[in-house]
PDB file of N, CA and C in Angstrom:
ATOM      1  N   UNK A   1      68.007 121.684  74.724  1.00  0.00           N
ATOM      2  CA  UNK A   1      67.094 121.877  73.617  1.00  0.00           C
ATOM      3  C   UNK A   1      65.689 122.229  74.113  1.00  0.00           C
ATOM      4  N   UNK A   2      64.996 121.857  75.545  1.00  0.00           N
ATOM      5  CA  UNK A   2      63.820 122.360  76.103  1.00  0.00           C
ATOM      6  C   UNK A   2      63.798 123.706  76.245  1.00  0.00           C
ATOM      7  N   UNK A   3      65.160 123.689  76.638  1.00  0.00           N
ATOM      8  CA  UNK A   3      65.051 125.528  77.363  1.00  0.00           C
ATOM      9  C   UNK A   3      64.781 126.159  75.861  1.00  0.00           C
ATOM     10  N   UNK A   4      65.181 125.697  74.603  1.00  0.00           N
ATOM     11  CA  UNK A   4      65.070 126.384  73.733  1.00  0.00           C
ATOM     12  C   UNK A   4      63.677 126.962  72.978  1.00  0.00           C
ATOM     13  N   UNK A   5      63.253 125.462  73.022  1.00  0.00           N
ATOM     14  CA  UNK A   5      62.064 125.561  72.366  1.00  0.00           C
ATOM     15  C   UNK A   5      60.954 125.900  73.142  1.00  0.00           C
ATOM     16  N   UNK A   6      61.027 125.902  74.535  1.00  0.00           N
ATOM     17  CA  UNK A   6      60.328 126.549  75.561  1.00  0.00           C
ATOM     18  C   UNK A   6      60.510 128.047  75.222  1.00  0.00           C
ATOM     19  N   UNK A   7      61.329 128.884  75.081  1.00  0.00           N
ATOM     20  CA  UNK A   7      61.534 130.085  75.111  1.00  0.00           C
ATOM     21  C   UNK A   7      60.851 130.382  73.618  1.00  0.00           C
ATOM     22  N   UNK A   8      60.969 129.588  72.477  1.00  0.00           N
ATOM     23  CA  UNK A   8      60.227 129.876  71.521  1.00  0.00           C
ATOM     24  C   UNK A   8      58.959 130.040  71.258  1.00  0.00           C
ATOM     25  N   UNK A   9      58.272 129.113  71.996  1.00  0.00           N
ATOM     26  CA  UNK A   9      57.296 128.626  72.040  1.00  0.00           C
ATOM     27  C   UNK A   9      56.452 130.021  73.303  1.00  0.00           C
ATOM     28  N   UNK A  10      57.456 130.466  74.291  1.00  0.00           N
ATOM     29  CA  UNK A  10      56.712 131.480  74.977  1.00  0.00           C
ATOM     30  C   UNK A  10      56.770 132.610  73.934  1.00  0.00           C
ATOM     31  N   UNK A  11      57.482 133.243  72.835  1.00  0.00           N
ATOM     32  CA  UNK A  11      57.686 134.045  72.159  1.00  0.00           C
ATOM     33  C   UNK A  11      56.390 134.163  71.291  1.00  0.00           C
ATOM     34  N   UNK A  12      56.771 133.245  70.960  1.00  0.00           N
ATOM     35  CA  UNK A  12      54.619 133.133  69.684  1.00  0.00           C
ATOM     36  C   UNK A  12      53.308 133.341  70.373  1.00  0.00           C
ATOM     37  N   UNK A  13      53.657 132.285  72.221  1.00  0.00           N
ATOM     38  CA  UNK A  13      52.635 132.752  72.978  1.00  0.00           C
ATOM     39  C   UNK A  13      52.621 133.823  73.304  1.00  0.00           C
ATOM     40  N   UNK A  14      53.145 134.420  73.310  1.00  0.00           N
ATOM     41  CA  UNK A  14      53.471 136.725  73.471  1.00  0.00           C
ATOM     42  C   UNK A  14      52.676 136.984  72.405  1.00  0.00           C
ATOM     43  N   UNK A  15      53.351 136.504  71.113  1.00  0.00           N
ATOM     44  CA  UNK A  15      52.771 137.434  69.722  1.00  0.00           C
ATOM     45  C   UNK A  15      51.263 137.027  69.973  1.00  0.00           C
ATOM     46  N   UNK A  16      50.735 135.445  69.916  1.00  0.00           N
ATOM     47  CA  UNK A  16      49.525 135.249  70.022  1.00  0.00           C
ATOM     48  C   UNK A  16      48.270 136.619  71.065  1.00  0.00           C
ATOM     49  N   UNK A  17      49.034 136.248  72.009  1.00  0.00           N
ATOM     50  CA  UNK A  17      47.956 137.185  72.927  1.00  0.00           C
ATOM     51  C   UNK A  17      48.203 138.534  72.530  1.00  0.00           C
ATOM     52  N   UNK A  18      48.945 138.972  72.038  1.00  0.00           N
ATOM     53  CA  UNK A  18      49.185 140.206  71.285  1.00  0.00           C
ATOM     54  C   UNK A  18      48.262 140.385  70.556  1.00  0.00           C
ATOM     55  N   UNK A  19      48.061 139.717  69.667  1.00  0.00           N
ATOM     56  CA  UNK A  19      47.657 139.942  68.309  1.00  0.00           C
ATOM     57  C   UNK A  19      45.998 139.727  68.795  1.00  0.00           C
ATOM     58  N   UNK A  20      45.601 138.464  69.567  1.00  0.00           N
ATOM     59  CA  UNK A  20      43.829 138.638  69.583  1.00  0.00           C
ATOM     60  C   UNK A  20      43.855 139.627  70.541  1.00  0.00           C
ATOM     61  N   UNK A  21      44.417 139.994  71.512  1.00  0.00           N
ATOM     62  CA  UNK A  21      43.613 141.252  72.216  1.00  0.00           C
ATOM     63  C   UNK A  21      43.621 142.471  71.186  1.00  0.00           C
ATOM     64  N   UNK A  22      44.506 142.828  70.545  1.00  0.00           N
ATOM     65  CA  UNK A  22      44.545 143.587  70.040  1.00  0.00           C
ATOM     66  C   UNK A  22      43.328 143.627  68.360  1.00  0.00           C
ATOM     67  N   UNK A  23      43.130 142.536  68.249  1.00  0.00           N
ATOM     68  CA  UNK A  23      41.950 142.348  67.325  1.00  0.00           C
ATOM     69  C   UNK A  23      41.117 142.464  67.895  1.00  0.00           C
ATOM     70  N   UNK A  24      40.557 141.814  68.915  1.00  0.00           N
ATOM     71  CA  UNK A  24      39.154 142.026  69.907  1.00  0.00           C
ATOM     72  C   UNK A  24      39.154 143.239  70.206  1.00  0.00           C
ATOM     73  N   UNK A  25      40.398 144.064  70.851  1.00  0.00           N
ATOM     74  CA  UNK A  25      39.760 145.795  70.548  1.00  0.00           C
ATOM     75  C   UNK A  25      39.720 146.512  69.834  1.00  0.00           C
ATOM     76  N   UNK A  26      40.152 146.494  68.549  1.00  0.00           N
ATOM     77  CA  UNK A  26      40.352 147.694  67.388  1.00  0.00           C
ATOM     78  C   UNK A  26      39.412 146.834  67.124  1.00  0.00           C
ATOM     79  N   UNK A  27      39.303 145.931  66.251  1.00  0.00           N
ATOM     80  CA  UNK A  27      37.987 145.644  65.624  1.00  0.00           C
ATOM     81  C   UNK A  27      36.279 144.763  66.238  1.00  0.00           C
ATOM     82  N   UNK A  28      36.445 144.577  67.324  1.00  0.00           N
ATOM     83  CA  UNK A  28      34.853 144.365  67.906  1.00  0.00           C
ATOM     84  C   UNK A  28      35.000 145.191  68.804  1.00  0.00           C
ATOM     85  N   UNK A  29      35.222 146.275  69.499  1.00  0.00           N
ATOM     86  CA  UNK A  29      35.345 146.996  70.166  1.00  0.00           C
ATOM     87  C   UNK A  29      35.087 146.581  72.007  1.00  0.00           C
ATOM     88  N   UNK A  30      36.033 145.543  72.360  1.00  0.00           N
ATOM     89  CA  UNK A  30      35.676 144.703  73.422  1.00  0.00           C
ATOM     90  C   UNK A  30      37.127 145.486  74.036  1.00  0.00           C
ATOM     91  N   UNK A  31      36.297 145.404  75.630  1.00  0.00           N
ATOM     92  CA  UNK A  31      37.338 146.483  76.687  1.00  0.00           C
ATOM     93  C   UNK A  31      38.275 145.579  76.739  1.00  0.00           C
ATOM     94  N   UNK A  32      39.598 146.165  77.232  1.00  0.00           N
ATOM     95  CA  UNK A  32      40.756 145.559  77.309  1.00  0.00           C
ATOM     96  C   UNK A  32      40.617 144.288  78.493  1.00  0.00           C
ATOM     97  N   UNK A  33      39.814 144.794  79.512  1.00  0.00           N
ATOM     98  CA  UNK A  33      39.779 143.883  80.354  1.00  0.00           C
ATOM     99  C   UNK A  33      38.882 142.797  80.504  1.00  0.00           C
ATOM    100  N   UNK A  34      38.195 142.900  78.975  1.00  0.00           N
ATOM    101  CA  UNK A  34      37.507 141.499  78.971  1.00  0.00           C
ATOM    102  C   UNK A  34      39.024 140.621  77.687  1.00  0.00           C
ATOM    103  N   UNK A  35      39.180 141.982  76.567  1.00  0.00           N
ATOM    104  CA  UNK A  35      40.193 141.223  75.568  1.00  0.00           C
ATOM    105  C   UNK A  35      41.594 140.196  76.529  1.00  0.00           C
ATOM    106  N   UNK A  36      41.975 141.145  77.500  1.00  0.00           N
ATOM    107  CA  UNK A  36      42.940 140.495  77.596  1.00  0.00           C
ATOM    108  C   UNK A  36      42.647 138.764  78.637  1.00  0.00           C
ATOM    109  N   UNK A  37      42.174 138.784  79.533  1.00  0.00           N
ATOM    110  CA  UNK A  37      41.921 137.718  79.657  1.00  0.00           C
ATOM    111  C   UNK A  37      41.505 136.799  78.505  1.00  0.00           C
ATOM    112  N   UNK A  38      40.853 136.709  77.365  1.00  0.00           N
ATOM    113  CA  UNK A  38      40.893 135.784  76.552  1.00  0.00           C
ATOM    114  C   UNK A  38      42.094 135.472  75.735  1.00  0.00           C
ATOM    115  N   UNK A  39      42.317 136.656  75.099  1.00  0.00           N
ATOM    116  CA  UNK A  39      44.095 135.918  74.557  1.00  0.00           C
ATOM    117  C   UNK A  39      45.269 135.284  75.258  1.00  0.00           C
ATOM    118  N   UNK A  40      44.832 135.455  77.005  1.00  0.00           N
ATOM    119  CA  UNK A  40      45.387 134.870  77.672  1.00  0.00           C
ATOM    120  C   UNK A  40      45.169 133.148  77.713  1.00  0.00           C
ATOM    121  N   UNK A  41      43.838 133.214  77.652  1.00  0.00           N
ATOM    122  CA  UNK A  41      43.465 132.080  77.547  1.00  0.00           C
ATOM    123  C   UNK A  41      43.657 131.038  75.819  1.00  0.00           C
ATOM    124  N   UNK A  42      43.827 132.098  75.247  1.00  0.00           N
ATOM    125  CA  UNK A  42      44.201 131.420  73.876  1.00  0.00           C
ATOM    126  C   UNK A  42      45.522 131.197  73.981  1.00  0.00           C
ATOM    127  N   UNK A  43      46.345 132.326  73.929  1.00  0.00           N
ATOM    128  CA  UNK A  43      47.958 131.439  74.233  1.00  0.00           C
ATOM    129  C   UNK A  43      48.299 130.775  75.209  1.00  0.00           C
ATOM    130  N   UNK A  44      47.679 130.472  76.248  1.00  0.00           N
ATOM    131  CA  UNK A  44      47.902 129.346  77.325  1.00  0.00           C
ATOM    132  C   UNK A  44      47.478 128.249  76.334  1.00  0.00           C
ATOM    133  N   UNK A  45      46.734 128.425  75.875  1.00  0.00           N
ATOM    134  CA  UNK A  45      46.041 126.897  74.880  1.00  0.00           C
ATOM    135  C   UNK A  45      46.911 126.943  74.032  1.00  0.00           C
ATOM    136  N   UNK A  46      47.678 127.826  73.099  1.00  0.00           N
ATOM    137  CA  UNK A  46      48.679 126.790  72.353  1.00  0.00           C
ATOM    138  C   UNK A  46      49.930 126.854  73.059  1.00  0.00           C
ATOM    139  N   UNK A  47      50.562 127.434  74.448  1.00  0.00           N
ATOM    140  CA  UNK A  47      51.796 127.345  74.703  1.00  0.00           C
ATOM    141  C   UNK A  47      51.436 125.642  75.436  1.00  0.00           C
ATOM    142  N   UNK A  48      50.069 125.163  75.881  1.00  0.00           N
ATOM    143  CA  UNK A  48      50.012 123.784  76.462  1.00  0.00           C
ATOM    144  C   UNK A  48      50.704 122.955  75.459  1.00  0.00           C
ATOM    145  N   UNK A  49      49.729 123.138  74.399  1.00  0.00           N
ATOM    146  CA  UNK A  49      50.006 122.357  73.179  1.00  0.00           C
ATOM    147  C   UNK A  49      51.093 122.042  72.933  1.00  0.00           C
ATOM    148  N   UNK A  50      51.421 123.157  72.147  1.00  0.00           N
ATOM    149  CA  UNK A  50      52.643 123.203  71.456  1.00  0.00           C
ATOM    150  C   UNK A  50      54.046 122.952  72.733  1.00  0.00           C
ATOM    151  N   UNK A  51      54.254 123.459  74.254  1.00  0.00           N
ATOM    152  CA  UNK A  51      55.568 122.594  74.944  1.00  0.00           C
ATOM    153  C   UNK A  51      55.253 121.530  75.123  1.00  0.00           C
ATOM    154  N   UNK A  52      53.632 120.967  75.331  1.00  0.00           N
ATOM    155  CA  UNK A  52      53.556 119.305  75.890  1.00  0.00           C
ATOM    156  C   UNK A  52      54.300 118.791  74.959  1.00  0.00           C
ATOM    157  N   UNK A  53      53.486 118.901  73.522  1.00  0.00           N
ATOM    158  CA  UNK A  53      53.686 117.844  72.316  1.00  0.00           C
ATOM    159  C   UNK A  53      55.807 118.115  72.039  1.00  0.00           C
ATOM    160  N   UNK A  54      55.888 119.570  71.788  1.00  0.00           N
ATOM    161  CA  UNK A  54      57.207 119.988  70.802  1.00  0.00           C
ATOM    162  C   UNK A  54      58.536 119.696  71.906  1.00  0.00           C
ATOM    163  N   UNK A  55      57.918 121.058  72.832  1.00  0.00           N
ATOM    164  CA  UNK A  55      59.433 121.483  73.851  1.00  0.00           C
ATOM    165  C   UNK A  55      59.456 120.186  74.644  1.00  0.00           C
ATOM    166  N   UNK A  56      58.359 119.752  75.674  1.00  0.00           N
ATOM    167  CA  UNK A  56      58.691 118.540  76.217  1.00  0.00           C
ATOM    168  C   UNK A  56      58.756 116.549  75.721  1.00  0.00           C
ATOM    169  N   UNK A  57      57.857 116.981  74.393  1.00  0.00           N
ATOM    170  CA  UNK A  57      57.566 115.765  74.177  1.00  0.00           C
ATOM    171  C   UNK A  57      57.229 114.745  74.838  1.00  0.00           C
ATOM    172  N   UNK A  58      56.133 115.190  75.495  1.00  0.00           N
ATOM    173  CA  UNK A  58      54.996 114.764  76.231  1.00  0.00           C
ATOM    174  C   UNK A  58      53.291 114.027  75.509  1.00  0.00           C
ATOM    175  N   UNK A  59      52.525 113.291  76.448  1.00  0.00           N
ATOM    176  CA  UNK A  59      51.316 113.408  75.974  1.00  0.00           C
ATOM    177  C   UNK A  59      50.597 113.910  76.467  1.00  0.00           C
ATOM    178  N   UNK A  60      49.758 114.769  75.803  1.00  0.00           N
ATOM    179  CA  UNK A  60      47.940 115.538  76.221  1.00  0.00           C
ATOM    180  C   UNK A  60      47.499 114.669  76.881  1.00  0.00           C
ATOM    181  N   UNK A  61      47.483 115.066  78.540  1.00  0.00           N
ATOM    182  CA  UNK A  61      45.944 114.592  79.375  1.00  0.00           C
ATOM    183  C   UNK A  61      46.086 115.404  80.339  1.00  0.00           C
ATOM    184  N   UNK A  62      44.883 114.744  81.272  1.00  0.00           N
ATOM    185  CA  UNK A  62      44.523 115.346  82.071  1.00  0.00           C
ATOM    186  C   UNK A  62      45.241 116.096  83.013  1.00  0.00           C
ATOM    187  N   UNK A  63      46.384 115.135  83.167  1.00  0.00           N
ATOM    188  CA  UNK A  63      47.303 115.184  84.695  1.00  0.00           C
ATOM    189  C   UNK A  63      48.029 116.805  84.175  1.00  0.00           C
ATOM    190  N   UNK A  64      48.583 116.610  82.809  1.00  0.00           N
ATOM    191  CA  UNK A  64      49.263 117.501  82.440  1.00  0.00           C
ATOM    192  C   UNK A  64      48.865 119.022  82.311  1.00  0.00           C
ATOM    193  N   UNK A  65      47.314 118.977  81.728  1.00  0.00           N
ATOM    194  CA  UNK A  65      46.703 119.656  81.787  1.00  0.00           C
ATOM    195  C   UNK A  65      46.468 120.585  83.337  1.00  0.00           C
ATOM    196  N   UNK A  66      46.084 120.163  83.926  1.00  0.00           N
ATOM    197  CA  UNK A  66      45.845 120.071  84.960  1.00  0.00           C
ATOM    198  C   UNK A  66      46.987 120.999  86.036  1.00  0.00           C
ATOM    199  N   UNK A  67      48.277 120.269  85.798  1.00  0.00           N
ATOM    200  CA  UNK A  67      49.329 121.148  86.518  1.00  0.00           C
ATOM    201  C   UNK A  67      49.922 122.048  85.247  1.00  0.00           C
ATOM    202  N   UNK A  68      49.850 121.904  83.884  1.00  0.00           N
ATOM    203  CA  UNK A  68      50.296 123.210  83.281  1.00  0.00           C
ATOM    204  C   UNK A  68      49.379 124.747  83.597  1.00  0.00           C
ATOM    205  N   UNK A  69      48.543 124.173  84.000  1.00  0.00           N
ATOM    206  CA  UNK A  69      47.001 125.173  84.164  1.00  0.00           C
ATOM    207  C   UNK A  69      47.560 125.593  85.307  1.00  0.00           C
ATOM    208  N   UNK A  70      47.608 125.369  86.781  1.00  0.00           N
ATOM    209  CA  UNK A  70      48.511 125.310  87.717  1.00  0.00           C
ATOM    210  C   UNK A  70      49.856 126.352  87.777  1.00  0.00           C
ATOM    211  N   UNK A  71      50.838 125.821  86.572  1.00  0.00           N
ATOM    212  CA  UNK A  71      52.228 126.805  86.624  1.00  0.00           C
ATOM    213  C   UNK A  71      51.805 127.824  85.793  1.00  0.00           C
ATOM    214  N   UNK A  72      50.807 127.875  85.322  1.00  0.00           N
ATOM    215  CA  UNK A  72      50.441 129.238  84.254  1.00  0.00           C
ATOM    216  C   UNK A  72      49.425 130.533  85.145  1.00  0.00           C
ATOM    217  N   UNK A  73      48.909 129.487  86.126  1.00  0.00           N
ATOM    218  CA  UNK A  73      48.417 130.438  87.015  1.00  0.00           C
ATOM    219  C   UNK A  73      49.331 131.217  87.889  1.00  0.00           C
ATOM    220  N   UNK A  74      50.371 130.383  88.630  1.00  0.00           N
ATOM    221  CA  UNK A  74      51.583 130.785  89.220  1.00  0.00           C
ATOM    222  C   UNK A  74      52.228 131.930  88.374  1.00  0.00           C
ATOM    223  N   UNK A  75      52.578 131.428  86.910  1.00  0.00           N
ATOM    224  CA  UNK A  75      52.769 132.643  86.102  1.00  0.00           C
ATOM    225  C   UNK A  75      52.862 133.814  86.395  1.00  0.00           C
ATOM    226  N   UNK A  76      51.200 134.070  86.004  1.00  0.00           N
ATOM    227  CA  UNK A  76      50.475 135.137  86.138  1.00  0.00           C
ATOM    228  C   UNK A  76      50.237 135.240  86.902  1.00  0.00           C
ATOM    229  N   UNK A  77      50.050 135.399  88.192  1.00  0.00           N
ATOM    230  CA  UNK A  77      49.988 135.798  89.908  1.00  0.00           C
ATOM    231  C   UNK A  77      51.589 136.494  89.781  1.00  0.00           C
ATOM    232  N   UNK A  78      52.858 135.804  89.734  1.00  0.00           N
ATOM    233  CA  UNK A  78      54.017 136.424  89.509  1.00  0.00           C
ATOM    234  C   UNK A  78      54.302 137.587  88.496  1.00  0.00           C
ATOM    235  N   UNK A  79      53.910 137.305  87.727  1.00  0.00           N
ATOM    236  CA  UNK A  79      54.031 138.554  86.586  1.00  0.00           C
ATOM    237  C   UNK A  79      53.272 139.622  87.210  1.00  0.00           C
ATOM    238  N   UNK A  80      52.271 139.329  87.353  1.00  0.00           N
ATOM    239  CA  UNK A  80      51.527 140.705  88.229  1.00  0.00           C
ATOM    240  C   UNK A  80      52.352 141.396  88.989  1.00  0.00           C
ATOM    241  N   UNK A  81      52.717 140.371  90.153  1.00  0.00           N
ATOM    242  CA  UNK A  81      53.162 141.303  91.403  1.00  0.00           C
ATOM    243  C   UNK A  81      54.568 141.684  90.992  1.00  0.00           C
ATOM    244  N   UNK A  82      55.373 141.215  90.075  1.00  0.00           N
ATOM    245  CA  UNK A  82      56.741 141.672  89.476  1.00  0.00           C
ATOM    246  C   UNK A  82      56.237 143.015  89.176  1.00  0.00           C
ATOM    247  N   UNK A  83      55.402 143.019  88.111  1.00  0.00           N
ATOM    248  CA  UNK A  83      55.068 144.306  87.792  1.00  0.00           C
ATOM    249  C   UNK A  83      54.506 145.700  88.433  1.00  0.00           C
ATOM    250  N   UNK A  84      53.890 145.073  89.743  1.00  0.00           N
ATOM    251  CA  UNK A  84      53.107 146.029  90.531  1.00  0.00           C
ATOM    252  C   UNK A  84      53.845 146.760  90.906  1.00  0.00           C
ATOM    253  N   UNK A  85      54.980 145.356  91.952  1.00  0.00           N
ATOM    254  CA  UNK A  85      56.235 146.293  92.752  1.00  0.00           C
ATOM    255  C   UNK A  85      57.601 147.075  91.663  1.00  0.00           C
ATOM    256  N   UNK A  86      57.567 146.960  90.468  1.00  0.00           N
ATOM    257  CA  UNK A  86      58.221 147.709  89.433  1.00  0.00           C
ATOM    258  C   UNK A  86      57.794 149.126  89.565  1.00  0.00           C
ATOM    259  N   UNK A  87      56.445 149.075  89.636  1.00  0.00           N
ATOM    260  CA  UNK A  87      55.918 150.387  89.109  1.00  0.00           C
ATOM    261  C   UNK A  87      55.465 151.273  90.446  1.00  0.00           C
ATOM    262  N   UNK A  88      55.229 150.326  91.509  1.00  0.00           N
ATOM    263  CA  UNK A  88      55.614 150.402  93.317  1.00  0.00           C
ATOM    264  C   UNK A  88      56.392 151.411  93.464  1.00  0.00           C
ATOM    265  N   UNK A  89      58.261 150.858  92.932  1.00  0.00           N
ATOM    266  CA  UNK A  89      59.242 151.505  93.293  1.00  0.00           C
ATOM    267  C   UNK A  89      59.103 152.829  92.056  1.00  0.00           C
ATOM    268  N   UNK A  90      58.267 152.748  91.633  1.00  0.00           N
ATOM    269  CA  UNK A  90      58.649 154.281  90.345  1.00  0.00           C
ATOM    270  C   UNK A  90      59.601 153.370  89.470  1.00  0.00           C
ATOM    271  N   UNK A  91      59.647 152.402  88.976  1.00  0.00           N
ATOM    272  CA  UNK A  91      60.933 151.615  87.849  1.00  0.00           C
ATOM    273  C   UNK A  91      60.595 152.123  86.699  1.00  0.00           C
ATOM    274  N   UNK A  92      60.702 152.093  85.583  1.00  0.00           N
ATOM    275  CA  UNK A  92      60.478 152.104  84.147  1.00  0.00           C
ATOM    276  C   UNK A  92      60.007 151.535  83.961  1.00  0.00           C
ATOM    277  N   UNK A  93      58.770 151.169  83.240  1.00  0.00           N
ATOM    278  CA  UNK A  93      57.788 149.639  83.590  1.00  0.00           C
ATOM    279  C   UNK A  93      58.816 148.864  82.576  1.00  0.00           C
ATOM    280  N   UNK A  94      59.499 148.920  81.366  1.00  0.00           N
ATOM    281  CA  UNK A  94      60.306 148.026  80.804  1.00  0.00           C
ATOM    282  C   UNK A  94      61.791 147.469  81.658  1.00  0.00           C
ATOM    283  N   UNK A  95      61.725 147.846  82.633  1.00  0.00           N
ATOM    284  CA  UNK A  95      62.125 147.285  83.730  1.00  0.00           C
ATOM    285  C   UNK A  95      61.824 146.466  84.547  1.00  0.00           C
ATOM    286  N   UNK A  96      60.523 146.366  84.661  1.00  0.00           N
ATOM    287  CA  UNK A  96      59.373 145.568  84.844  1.00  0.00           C
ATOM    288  C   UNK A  96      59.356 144.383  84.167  1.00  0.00           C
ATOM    289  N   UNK A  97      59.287 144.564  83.035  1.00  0.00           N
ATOM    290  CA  UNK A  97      58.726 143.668  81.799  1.00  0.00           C
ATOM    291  C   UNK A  97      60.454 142.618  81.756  1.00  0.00           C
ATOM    292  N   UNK A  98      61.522 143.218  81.939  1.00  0.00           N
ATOM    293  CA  UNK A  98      62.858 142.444  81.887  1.00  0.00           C
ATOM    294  C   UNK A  98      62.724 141.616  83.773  1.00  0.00           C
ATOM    295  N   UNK A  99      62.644 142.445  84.617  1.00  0.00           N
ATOM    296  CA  UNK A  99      62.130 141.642  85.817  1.00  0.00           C
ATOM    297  C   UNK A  99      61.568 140.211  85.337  1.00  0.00           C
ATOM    298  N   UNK A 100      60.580 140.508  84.496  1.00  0.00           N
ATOM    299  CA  UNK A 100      59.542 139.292  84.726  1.00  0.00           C
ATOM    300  C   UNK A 100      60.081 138.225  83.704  1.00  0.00           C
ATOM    301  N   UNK A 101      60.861 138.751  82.831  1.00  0.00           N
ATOM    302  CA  UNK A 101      61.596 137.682  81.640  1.00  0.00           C
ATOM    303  C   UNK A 101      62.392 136.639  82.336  1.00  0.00           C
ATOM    304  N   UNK A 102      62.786 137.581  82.940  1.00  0.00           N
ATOM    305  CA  UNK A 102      64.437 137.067  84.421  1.00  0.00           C
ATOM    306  C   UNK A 102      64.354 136.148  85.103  1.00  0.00           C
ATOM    307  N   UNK A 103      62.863 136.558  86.011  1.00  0.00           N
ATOM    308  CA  UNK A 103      62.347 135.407  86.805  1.00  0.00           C
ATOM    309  C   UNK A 103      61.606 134.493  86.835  1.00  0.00           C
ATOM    310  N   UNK A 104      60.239 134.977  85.926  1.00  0.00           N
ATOM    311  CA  UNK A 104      58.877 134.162  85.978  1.00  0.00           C
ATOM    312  C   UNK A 104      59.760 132.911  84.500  1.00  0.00           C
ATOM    313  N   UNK A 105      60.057 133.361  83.821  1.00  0.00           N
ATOM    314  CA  UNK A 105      60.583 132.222  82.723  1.00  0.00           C
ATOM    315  C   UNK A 105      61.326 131.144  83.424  1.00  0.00           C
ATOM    316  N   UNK A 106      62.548 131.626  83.615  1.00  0.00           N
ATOM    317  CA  UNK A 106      63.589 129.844  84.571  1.00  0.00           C
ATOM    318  C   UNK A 106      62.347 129.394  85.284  1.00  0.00           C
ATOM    319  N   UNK A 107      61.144 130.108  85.847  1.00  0.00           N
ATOM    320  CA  UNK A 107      60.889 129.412  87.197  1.00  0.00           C
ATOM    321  C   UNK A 107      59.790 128.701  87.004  1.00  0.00           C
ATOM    322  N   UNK A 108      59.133 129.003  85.625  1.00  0.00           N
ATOM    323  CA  UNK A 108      57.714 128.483  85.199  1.00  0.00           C
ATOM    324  C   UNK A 108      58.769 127.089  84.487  1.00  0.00           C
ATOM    325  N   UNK A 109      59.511 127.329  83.443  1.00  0.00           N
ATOM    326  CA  UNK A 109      60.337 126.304  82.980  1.00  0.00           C
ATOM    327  C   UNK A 109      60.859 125.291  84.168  1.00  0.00           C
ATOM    328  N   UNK A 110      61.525 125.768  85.181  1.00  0.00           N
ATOM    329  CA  UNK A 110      61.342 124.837  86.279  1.00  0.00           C
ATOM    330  C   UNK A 110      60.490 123.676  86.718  1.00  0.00           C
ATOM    331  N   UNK A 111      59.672 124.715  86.719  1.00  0.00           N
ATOM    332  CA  UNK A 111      57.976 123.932  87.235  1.00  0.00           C
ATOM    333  C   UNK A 111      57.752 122.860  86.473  1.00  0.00           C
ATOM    334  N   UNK A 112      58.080 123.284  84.967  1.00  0.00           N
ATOM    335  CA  UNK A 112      57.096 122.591  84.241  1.00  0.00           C
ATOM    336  C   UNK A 112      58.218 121.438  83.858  1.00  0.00           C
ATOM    337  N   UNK A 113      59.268 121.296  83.949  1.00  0.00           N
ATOM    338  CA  UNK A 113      60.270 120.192  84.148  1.00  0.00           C
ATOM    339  C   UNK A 113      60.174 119.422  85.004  1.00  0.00           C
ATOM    340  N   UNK A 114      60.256 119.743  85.943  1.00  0.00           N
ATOM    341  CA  UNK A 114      60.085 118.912  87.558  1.00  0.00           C
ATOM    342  C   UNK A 114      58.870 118.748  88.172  1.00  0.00           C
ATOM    343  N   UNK A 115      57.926 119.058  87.457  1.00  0.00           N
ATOM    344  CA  UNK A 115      56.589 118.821  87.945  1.00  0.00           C
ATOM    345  C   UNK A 115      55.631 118.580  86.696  1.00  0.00           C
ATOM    346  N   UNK A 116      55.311 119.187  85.915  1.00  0.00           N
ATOM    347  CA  UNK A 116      54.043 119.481  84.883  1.00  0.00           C
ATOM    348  C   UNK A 116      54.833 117.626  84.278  1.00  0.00           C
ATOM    349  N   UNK A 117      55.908 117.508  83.722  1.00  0.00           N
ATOM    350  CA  UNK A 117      55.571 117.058  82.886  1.00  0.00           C
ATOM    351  C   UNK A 117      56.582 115.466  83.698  1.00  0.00           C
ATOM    352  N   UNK A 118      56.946 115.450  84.559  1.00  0.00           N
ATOM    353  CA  UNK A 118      57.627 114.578  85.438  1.00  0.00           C
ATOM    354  C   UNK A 118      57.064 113.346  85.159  1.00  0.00           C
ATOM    355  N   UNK A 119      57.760 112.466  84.334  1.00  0.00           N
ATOM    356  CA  UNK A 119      57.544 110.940  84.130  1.00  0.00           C
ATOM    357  C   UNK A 119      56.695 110.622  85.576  1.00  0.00           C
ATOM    358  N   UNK A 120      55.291 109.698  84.863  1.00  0.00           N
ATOM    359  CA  UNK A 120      54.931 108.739  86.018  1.00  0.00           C
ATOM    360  C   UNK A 120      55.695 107.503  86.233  1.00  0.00           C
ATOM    361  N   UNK A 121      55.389 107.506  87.541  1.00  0.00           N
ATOM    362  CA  UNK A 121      56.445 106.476  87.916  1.00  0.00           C
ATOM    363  C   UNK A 121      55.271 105.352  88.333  1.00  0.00           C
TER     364      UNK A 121
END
């Protein structure tokens, strides 16, 4: 049921950053490369939320905070270079984009099982 609602929960975080970058540039006319780092930063803020509290049923603090911030950076360092070397080899970048579904998902979900949210002992 994690894997589920994890995968849901990354799905809205997609639409989310979708939707404010794409508001921050059609309508305030802000470059992509300031928009997208912030909707990044907005759906990292509700994918925290929403897997601490929903997918893991966890509590908000620091610790958690702290290493979800951590596997989201890992993330995105991975998604990058998935994508670089996609477009490296000449791939289809939606080849790319299934690359990164493939791998960076089990492995951030990983993380965040066995580490982010790992009962204190």
């Amino acid at each position: 049921m994690r894997l589920i609602r994890f995968g849901i929960t990354g799905l809205i975080a997609t639409g989310i950053h979708v939707v404010v970058a794409m508001a921050l540039i059609a309508w305030l006319s802000t470059l992509p490369y300031v928009a997208n780092p912030i909707a990044f930063l907005t759906a990292t803020g509700f994918s925290y939320a929403t897997n601490t509290l929903w997918s893991f049923s966890s509590r908000m603090d620091h610790q958690t905070l702290r290493r979800y911030a951590c596997v989201a950076l890992f993330g995105l360092i991975a998604t990058t270079a998935i994508a670089a070397t996609a477009e490296a080899a000449h791939l289809d970048y939606r080849i790319g984009i299934l690359l990164v579904i493939a791998l960076v998902t089990p492995a951030t979900f990983a993380l965040h099982s066995l580490w982010t949210y790992r009962p204190v002992r």
